[in-house]
N, C-alpha and C. Protein backbone atom coordinates (compact mmCIF):
# COMPACT_ATOMS: atom_id res chain seq x y z
N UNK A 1 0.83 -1.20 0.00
CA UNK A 1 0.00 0.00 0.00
C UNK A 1 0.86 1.25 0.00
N UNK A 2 0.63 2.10 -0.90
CA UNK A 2 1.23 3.46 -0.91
C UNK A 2 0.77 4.47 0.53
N UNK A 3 1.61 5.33 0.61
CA UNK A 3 1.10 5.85 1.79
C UNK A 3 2.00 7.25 1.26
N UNK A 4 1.23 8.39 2.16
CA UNK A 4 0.95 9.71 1.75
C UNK A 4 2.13 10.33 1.91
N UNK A 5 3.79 9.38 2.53
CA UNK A 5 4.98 9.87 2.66
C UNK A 5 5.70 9.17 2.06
N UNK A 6 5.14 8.37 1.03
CA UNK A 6 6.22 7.22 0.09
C UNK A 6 6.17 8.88 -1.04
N UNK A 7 5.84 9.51 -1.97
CA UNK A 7 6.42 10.79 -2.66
C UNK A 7 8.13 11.22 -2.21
N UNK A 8 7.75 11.62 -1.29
CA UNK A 8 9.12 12.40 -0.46
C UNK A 8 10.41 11.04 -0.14
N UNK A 9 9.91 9.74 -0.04
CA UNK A 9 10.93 8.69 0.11
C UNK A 9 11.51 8.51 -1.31
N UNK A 10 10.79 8.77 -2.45
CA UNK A 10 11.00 8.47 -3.86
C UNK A 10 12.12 9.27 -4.14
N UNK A 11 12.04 10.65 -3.94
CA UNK A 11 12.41 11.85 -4.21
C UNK A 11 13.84 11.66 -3.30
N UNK A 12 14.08 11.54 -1.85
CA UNK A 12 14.83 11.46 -1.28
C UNK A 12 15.86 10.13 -1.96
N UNK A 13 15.24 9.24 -2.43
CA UNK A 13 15.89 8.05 -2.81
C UNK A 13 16.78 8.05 -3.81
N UNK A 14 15.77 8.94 -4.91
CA UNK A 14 17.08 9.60 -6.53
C UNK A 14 17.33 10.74 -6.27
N UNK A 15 17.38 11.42 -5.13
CA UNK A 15 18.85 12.32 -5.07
C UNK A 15 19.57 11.97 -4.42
N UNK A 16 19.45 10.60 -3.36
CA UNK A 16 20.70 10.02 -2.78
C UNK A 16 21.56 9.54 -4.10
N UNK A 17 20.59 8.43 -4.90
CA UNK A 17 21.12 7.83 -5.90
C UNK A 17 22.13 8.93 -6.91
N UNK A 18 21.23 9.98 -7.13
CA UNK A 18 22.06 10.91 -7.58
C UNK A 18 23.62 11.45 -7.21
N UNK A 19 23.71 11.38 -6.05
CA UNK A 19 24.96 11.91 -4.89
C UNK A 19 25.85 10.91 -5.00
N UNK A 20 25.27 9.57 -4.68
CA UNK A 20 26.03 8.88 -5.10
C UNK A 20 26.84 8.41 -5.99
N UNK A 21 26.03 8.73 -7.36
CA UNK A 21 26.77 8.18 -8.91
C UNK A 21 27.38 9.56 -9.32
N UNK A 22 27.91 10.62 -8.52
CA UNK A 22 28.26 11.50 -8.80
C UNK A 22 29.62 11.54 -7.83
N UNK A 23 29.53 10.63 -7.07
CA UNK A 23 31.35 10.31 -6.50
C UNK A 23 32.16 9.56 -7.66
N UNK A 24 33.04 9.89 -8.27
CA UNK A 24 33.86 9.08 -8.98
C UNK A 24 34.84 8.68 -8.88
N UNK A 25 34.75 7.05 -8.61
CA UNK A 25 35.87 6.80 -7.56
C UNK A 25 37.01 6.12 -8.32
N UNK A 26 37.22 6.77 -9.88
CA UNK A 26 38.10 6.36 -10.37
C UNK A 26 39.37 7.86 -10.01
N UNK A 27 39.39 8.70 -9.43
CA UNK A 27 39.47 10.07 -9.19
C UNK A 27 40.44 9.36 -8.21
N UNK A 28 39.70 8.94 -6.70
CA UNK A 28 40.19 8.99 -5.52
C UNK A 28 41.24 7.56 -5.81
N UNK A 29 40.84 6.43 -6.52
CA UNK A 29 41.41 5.59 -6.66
C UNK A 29 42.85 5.24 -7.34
N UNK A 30 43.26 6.55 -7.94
CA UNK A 30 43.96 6.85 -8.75
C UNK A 30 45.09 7.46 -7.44
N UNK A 31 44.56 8.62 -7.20
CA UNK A 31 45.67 9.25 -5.68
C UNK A 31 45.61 8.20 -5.42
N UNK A 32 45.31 7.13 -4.39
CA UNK A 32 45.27 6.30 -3.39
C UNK A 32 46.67 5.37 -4.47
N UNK A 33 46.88 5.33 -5.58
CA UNK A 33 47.64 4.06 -6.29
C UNK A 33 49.01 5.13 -6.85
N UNK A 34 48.85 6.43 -6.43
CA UNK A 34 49.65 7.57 -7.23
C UNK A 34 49.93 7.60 -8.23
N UNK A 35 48.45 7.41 -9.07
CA UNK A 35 48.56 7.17 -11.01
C UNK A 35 47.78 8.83 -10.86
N UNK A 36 48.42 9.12 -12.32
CA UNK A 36 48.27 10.38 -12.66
C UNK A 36 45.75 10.16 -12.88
N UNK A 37 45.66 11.26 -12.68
CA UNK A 37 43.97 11.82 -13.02
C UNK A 37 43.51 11.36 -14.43
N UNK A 38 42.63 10.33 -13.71
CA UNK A 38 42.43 9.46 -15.49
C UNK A 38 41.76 10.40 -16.20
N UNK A 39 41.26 11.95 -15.72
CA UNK A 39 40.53 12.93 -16.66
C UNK A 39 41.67 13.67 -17.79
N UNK A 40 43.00 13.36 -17.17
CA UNK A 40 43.99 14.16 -17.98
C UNK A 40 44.59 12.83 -18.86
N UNK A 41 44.35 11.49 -19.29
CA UNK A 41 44.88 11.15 -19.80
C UNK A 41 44.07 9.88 -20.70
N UNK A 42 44.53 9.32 -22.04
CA UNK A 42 44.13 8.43 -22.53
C UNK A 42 42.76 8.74 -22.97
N UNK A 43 41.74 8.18 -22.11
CA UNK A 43 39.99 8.61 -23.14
C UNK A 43 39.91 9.98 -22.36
N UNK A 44 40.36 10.45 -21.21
CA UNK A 44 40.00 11.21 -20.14
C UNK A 44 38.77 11.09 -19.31
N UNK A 45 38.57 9.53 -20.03
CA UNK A 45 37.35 9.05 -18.75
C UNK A 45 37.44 8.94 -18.08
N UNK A 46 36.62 9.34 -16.71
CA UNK A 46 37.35 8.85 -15.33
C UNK A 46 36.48 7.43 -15.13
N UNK A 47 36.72 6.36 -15.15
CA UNK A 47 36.01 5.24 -15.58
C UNK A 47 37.29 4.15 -15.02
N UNK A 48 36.75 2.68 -15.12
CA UNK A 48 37.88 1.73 -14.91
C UNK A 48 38.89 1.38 -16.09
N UNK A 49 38.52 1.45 -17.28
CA UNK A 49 38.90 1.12 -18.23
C UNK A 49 40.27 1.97 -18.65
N UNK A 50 39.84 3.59 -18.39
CA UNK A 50 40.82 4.58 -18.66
C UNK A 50 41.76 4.32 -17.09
N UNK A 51 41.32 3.98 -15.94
CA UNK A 51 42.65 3.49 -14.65
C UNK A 51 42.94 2.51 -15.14
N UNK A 52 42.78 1.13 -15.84
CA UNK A 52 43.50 0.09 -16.06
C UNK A 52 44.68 0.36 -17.18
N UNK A 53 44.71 1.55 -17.57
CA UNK A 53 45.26 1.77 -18.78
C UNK A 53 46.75 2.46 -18.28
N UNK A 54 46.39 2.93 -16.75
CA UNK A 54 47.45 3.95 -16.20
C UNK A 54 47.93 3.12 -14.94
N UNK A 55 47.15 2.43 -14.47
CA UNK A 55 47.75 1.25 -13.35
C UNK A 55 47.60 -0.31 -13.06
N UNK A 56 46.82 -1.14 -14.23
CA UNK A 56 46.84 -2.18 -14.21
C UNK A 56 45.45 -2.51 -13.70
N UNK A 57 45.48 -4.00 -13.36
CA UNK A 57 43.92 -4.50 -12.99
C UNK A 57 43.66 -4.07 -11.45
N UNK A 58 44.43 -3.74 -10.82
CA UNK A 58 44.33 -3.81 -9.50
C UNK A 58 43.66 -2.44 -8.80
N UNK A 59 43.70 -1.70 -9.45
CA UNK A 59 42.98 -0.20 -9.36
C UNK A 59 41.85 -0.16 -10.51
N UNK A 60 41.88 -0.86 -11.37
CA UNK A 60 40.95 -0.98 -12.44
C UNK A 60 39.45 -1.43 -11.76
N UNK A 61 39.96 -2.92 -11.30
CA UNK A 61 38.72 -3.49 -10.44
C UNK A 61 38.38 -2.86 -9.54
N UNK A 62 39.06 -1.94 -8.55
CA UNK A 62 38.60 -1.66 -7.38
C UNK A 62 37.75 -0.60 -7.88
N UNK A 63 37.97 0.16 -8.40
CA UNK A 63 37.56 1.34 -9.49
C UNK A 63 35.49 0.77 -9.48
N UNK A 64 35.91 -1.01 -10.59
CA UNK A 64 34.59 -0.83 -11.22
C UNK A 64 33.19 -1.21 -10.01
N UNK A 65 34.45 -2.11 -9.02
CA UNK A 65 33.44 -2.69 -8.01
C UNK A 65 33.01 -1.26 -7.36
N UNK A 66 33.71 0.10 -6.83
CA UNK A 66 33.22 0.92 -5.91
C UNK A 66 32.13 1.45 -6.81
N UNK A 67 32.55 1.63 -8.45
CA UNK A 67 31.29 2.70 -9.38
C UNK A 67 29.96 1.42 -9.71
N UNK A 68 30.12 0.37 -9.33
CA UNK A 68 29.08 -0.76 -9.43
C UNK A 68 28.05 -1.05 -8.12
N UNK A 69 28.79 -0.15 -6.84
CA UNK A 69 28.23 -0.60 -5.70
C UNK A 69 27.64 0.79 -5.97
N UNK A 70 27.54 1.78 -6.70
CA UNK A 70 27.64 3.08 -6.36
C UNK A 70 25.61 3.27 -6.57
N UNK A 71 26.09 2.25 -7.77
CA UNK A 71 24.21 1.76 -8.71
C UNK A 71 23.62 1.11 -8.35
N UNK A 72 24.30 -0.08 -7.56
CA UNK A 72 23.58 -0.75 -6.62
C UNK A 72 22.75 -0.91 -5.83
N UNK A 73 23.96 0.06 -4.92
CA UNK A 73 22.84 0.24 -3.50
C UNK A 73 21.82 1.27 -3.23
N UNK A 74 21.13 2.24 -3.94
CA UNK A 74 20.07 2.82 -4.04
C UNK A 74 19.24 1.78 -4.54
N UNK A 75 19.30 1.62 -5.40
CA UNK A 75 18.52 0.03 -5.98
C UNK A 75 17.85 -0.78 -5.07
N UNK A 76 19.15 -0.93 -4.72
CA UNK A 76 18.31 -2.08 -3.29
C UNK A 76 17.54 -1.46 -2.48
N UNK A 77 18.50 -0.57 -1.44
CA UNK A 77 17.82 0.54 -0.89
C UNK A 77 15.60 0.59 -1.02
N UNK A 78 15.73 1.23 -2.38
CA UNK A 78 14.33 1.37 -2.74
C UNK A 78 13.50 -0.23 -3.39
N UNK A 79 14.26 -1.54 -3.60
CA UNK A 79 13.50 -2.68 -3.34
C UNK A 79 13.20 -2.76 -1.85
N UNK A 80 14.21 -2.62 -0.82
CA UNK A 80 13.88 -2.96 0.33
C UNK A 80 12.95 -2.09 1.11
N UNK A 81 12.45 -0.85 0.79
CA UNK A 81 11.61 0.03 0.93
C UNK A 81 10.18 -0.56 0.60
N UNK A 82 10.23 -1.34 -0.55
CA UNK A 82 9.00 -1.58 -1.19
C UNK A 82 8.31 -1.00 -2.45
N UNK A 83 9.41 -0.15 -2.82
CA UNK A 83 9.29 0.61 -3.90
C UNK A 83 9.20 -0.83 -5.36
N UNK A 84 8.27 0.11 -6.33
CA UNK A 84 7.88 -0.44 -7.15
C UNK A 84 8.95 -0.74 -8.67
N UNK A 85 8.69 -1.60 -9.67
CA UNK A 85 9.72 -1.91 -10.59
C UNK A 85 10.57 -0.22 -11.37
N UNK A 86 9.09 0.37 -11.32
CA UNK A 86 9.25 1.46 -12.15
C UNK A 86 10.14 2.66 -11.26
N UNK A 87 9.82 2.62 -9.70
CA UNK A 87 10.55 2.88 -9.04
C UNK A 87 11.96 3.15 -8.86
N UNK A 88 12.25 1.66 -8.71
CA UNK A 88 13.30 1.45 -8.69
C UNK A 88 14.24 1.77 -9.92
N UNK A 89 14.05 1.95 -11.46
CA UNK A 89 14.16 1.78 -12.72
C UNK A 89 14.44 3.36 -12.07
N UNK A 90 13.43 4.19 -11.95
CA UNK A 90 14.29 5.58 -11.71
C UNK A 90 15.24 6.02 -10.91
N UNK A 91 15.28 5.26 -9.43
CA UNK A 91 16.73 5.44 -8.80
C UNK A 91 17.86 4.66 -9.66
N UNK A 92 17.83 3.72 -10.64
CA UNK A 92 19.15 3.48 -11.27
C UNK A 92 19.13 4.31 -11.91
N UNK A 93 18.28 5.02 -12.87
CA UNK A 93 18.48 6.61 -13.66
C UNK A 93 19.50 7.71 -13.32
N UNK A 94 18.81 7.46 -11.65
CA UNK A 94 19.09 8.91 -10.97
C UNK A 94 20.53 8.41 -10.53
N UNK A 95 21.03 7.17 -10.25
CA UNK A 95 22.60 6.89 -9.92
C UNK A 95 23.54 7.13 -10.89
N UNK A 96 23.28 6.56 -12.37
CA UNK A 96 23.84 6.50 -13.87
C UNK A 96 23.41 8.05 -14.04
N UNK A 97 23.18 8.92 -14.18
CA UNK A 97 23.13 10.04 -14.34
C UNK A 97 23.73 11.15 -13.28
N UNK A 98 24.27 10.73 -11.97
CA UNK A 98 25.08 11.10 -11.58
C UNK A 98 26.09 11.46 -11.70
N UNK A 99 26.50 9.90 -12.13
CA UNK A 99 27.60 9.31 -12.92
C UNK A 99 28.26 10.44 -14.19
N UNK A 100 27.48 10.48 -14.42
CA UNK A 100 27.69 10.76 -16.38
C UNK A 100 27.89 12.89 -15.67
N UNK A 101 27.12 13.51 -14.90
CA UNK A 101 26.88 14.57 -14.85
C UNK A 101 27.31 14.96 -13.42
N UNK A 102 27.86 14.80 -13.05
CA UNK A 102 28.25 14.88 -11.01
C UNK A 102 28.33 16.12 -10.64
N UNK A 103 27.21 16.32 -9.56
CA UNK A 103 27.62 17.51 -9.24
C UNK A 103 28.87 18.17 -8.40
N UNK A 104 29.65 17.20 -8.03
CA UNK A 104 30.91 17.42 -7.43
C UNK A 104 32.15 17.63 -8.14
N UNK A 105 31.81 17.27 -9.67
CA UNK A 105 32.83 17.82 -10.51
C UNK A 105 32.25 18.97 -11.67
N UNK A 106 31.63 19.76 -11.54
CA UNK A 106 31.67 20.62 -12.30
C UNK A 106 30.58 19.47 -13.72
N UNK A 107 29.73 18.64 -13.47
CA UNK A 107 28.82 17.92 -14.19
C UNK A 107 29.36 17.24 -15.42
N UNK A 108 31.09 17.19 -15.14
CA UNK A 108 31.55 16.68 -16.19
C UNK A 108 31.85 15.06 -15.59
N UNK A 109 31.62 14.17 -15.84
CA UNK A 109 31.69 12.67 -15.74
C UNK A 109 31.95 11.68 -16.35
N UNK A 110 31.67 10.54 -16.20
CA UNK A 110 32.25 9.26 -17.00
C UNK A 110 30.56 8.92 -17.85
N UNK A 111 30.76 7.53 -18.24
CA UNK A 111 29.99 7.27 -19.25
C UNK A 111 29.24 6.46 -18.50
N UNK A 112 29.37 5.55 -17.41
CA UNK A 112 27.91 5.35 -16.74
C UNK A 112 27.98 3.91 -17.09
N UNK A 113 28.96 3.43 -17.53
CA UNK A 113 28.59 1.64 -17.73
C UNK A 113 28.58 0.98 -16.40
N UNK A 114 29.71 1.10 -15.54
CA UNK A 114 29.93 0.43 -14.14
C UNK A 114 28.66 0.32 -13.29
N UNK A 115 28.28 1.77 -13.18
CA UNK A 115 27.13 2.55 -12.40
C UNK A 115 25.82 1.49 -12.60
N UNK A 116 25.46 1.43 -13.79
CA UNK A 116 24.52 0.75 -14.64
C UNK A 116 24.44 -0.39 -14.56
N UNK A 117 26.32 -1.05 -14.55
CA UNK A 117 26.26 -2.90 -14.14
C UNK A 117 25.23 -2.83 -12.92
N UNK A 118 25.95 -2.21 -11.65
CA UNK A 118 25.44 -2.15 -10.68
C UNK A 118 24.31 -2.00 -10.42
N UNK A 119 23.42 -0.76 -10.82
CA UNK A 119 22.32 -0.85 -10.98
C UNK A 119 21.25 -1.86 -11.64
N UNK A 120 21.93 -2.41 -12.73
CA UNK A 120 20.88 -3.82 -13.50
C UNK A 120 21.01 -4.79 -12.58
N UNK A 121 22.17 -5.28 -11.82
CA UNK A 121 22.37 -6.30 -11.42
C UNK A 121 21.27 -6.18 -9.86
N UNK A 122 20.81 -5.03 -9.49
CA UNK A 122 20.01 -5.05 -8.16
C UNK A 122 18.63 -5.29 -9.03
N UNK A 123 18.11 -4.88 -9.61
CA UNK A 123 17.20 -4.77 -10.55
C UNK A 123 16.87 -5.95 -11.58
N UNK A 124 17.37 -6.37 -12.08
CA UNK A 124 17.51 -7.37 -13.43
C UNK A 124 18.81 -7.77 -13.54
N UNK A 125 19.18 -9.00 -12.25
CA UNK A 125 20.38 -9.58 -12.43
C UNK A 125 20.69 -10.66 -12.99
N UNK A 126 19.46 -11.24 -13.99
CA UNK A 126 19.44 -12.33 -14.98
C UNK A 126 20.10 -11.18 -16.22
N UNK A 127 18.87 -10.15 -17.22
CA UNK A 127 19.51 -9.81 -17.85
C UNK A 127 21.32 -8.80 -17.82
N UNK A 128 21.26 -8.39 -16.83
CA UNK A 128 22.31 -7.76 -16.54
C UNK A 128 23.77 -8.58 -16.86
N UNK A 129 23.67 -9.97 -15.91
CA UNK A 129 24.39 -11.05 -16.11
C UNK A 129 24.59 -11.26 -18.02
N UNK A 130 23.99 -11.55 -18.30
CA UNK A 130 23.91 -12.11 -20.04
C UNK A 130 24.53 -10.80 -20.53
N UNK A 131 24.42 -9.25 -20.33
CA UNK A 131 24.77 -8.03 -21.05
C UNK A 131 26.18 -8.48 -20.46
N UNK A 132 26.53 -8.65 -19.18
CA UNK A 132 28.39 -8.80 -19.04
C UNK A 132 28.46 -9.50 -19.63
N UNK A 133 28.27 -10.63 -19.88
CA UNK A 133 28.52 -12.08 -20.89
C UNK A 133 28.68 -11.73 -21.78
N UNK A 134 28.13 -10.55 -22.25
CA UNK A 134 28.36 -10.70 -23.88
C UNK A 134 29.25 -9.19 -24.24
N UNK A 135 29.48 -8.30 -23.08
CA UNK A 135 30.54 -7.51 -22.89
C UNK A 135 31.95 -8.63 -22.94
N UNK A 136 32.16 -9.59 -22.06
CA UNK A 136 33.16 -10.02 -21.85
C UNK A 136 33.60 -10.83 -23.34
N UNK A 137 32.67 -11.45 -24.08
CA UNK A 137 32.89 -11.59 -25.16
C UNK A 137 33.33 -10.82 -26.56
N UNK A 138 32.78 -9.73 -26.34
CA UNK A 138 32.95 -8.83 -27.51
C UNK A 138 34.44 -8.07 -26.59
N UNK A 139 34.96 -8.06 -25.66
CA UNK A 139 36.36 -7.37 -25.19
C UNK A 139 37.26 -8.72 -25.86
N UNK A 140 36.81 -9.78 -25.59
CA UNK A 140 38.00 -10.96 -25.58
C UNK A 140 37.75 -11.05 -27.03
N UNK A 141 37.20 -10.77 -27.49
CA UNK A 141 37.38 -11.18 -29.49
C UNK A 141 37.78 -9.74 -30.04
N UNK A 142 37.82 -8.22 -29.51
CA UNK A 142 38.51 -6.74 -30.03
C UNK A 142 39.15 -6.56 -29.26
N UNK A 143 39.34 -6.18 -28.31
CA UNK A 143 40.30 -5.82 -27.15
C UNK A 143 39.75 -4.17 -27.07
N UNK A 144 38.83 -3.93 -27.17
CA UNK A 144 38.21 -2.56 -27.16
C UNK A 144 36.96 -2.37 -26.56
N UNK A 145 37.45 -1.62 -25.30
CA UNK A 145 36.55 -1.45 -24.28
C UNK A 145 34.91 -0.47 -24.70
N UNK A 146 35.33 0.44 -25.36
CA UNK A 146 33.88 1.23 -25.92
C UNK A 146 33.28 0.19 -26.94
N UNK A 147 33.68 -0.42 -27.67
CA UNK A 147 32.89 -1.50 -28.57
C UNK A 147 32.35 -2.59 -27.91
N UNK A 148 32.91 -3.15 -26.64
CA UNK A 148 32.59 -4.11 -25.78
C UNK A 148 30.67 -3.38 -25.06
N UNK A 149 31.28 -2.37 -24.58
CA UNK A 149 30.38 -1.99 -23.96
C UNK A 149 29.14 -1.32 -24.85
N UNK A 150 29.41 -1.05 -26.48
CA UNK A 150 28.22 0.05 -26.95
C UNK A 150 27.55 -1.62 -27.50
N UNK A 151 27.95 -2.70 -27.58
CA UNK A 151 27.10 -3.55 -27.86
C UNK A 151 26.65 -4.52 -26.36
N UNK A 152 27.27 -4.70 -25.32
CA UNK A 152 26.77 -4.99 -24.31
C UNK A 152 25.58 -4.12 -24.05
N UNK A 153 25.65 -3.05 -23.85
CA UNK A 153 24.43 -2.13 -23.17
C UNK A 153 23.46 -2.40 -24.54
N UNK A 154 23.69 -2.64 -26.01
CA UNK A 154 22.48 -2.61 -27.16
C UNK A 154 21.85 -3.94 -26.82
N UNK A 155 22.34 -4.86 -26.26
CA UNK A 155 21.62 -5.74 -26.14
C UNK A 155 20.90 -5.92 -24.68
N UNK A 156 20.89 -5.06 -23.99
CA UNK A 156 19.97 -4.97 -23.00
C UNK A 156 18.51 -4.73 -23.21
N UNK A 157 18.01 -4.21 -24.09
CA UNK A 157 16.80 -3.59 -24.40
C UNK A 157 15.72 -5.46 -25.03
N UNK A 158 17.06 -6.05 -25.81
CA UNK A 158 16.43 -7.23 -26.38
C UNK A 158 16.37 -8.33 -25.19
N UNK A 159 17.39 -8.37 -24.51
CA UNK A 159 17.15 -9.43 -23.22
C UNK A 159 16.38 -9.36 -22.16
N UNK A 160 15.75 -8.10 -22.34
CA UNK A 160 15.19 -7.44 -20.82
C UNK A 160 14.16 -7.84 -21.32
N UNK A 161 13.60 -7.41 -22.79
CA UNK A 161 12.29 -7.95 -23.66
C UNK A 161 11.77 -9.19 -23.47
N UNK A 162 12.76 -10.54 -23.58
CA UNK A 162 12.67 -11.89 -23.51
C UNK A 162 12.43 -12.02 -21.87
N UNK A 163 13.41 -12.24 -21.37
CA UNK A 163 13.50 -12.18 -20.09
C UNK A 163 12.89 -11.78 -18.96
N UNK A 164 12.92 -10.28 -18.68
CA UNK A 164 12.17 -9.17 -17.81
C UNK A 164 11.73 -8.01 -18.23
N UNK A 165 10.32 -8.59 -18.64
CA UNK A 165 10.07 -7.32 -19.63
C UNK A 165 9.55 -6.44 -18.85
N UNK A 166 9.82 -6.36 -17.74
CA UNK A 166 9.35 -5.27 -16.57
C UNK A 166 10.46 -4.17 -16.73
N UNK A 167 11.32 -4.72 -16.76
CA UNK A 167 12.60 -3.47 -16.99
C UNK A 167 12.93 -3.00 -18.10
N UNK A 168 12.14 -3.66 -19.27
CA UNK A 168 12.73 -3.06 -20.34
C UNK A 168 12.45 -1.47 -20.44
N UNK A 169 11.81 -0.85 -19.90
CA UNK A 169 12.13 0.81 -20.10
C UNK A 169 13.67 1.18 -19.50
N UNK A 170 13.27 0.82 -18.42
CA UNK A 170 14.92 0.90 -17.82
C UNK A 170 16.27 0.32 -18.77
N UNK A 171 16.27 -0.68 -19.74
CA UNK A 171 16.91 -1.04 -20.25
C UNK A 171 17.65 -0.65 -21.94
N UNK A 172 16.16 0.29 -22.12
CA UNK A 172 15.89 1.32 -22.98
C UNK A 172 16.47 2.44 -22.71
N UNK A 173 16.28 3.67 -21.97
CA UNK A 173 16.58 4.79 -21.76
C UNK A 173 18.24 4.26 -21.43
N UNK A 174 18.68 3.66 -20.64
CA UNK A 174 20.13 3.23 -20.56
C UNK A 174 20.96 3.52 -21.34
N UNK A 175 20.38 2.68 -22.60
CA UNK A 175 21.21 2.16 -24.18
C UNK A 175 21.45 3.25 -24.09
N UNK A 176 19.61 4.52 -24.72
CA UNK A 176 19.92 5.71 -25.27
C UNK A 176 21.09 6.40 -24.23
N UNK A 177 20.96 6.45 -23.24
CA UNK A 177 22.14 7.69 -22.58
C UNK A 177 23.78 7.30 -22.61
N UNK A 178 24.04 6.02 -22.95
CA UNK A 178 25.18 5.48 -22.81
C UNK A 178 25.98 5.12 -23.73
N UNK A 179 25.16 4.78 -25.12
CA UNK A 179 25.41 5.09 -26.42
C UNK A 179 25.68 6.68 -26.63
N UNK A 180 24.88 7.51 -26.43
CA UNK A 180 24.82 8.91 -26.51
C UNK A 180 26.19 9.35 -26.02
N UNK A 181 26.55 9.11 -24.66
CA UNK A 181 27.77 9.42 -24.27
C UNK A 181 28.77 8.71 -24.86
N UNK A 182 28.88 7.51 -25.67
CA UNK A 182 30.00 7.59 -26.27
C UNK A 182 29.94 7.79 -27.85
N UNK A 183 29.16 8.68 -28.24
CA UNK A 183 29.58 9.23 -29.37
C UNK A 183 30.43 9.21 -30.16
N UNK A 184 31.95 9.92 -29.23
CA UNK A 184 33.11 10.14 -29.76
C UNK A 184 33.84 8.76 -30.25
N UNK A 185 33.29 7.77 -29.20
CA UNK A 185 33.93 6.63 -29.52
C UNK A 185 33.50 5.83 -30.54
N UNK A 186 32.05 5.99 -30.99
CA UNK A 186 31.92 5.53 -32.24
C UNK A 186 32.01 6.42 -33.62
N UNK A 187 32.26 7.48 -33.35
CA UNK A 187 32.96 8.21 -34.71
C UNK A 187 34.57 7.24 -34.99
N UNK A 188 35.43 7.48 -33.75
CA UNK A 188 36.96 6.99 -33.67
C UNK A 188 36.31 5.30 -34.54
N UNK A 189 35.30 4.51 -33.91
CA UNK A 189 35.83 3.55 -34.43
C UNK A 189 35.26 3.32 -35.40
N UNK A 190 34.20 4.25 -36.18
CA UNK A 190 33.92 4.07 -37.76
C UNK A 190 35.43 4.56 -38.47
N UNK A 191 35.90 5.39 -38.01
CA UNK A 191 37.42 5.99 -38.34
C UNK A 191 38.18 4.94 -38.41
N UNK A 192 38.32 3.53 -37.55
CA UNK A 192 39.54 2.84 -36.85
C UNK A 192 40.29 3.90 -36.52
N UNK A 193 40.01 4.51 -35.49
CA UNK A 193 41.12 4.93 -34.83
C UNK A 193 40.41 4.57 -33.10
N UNK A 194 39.97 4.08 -33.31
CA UNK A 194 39.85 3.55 -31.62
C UNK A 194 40.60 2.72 -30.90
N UNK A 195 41.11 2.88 -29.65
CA UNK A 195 42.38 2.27 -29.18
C UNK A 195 41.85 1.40 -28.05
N UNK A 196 42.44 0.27 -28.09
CA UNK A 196 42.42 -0.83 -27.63
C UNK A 196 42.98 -1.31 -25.78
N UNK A 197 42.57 -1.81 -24.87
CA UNK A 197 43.22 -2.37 -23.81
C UNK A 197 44.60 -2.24 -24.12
């Protein structure tokens, strides 16, 4: 049953989510390993992909697990509340759009894949699972992290369909914002000039 102070819990819930996907802890993770600011170098993403590039797997992972817990746990958060599919579908919005727009850096951010694992996986951790599967496949056959990921996240919209078609809006608006943000990377790799792990 809804009740006349679940509004203000909603609201409170995606601007936590918000606050949260707006820490980027490829930033702090970087000082903590004394690798140069993944914003000044390589994609200038601050993302795991652009730290694995400047310090190896070991800051890479820690990187994707902190920006994966980041989508997560609002997620849960508002399942364990009682909040509804559609609900919840907007606090992963409001985490992945943190992400991408933070208000702690001047709204400039990363691209929101980690954020998003995290978030599908509280949400839709059947399809979520199958989108890494087929991320991890498309990295191990190019070695190219934006191509891995602009077809991992395209096939979310079709698995969520089969699968959980409760999330497929959520799985929808995703693609669009995450594709959108890497733009640049699919100009570079209609170019081949996109660079590789």
């Amino acid at each position: 049953m809804e009740t006349p102070s679940q509004p203000i819990l909603i609201v409170l819930l995606c601007f936590g989510a918000y606050l949260a996907g707006s820490v980027l802890f490829a930033i702090p993770v970087c000082r903590a390993w004394r690798l140069p600011d993944p914003r000044a170098q390589g994609s200038s993403n601050p993302g795991a992909t652009n730290v694995f590039r400047a310090g190896g797997w070991q800051p890479a992972l820690t990187t994707l697990v902190l920006d994966a817990l980041k989508g997560w746990l609002p997620v849960w958060l508002a399942n364990q509340a009682g909040m509804s599919i559609m609900v919840q579908a907007i606090v992963a919005l409001s985490a992945v759009t943190g992400h991408m727009i933070p208000i702690f850096f001047r709204f400039k951010g990363g691209k929101g894949v980690a954020t998003a694992l995290g978030a599908g996986l509280a949400l839709a951790p059947l399809t979520t699972l199958l989108m890494a599967a087929v991320w991890l496949l498309v990295i191990w056959r190019s070695r190219i992290s934006a191509l891995a990921s602009i077809v991992a996240i395209g096939s979310g919209p079709i698995i969520s369909a089969i699968l959980e078609p409760e999330t497929l809006p959520l799985f929808g608006l995703l693609t669009l914002l995450i594709v959108v943000r890497h733009r640049n990377n699919l100009i570079r790799l209609a170019q081949g000039r996109e660079t590789g792990l």
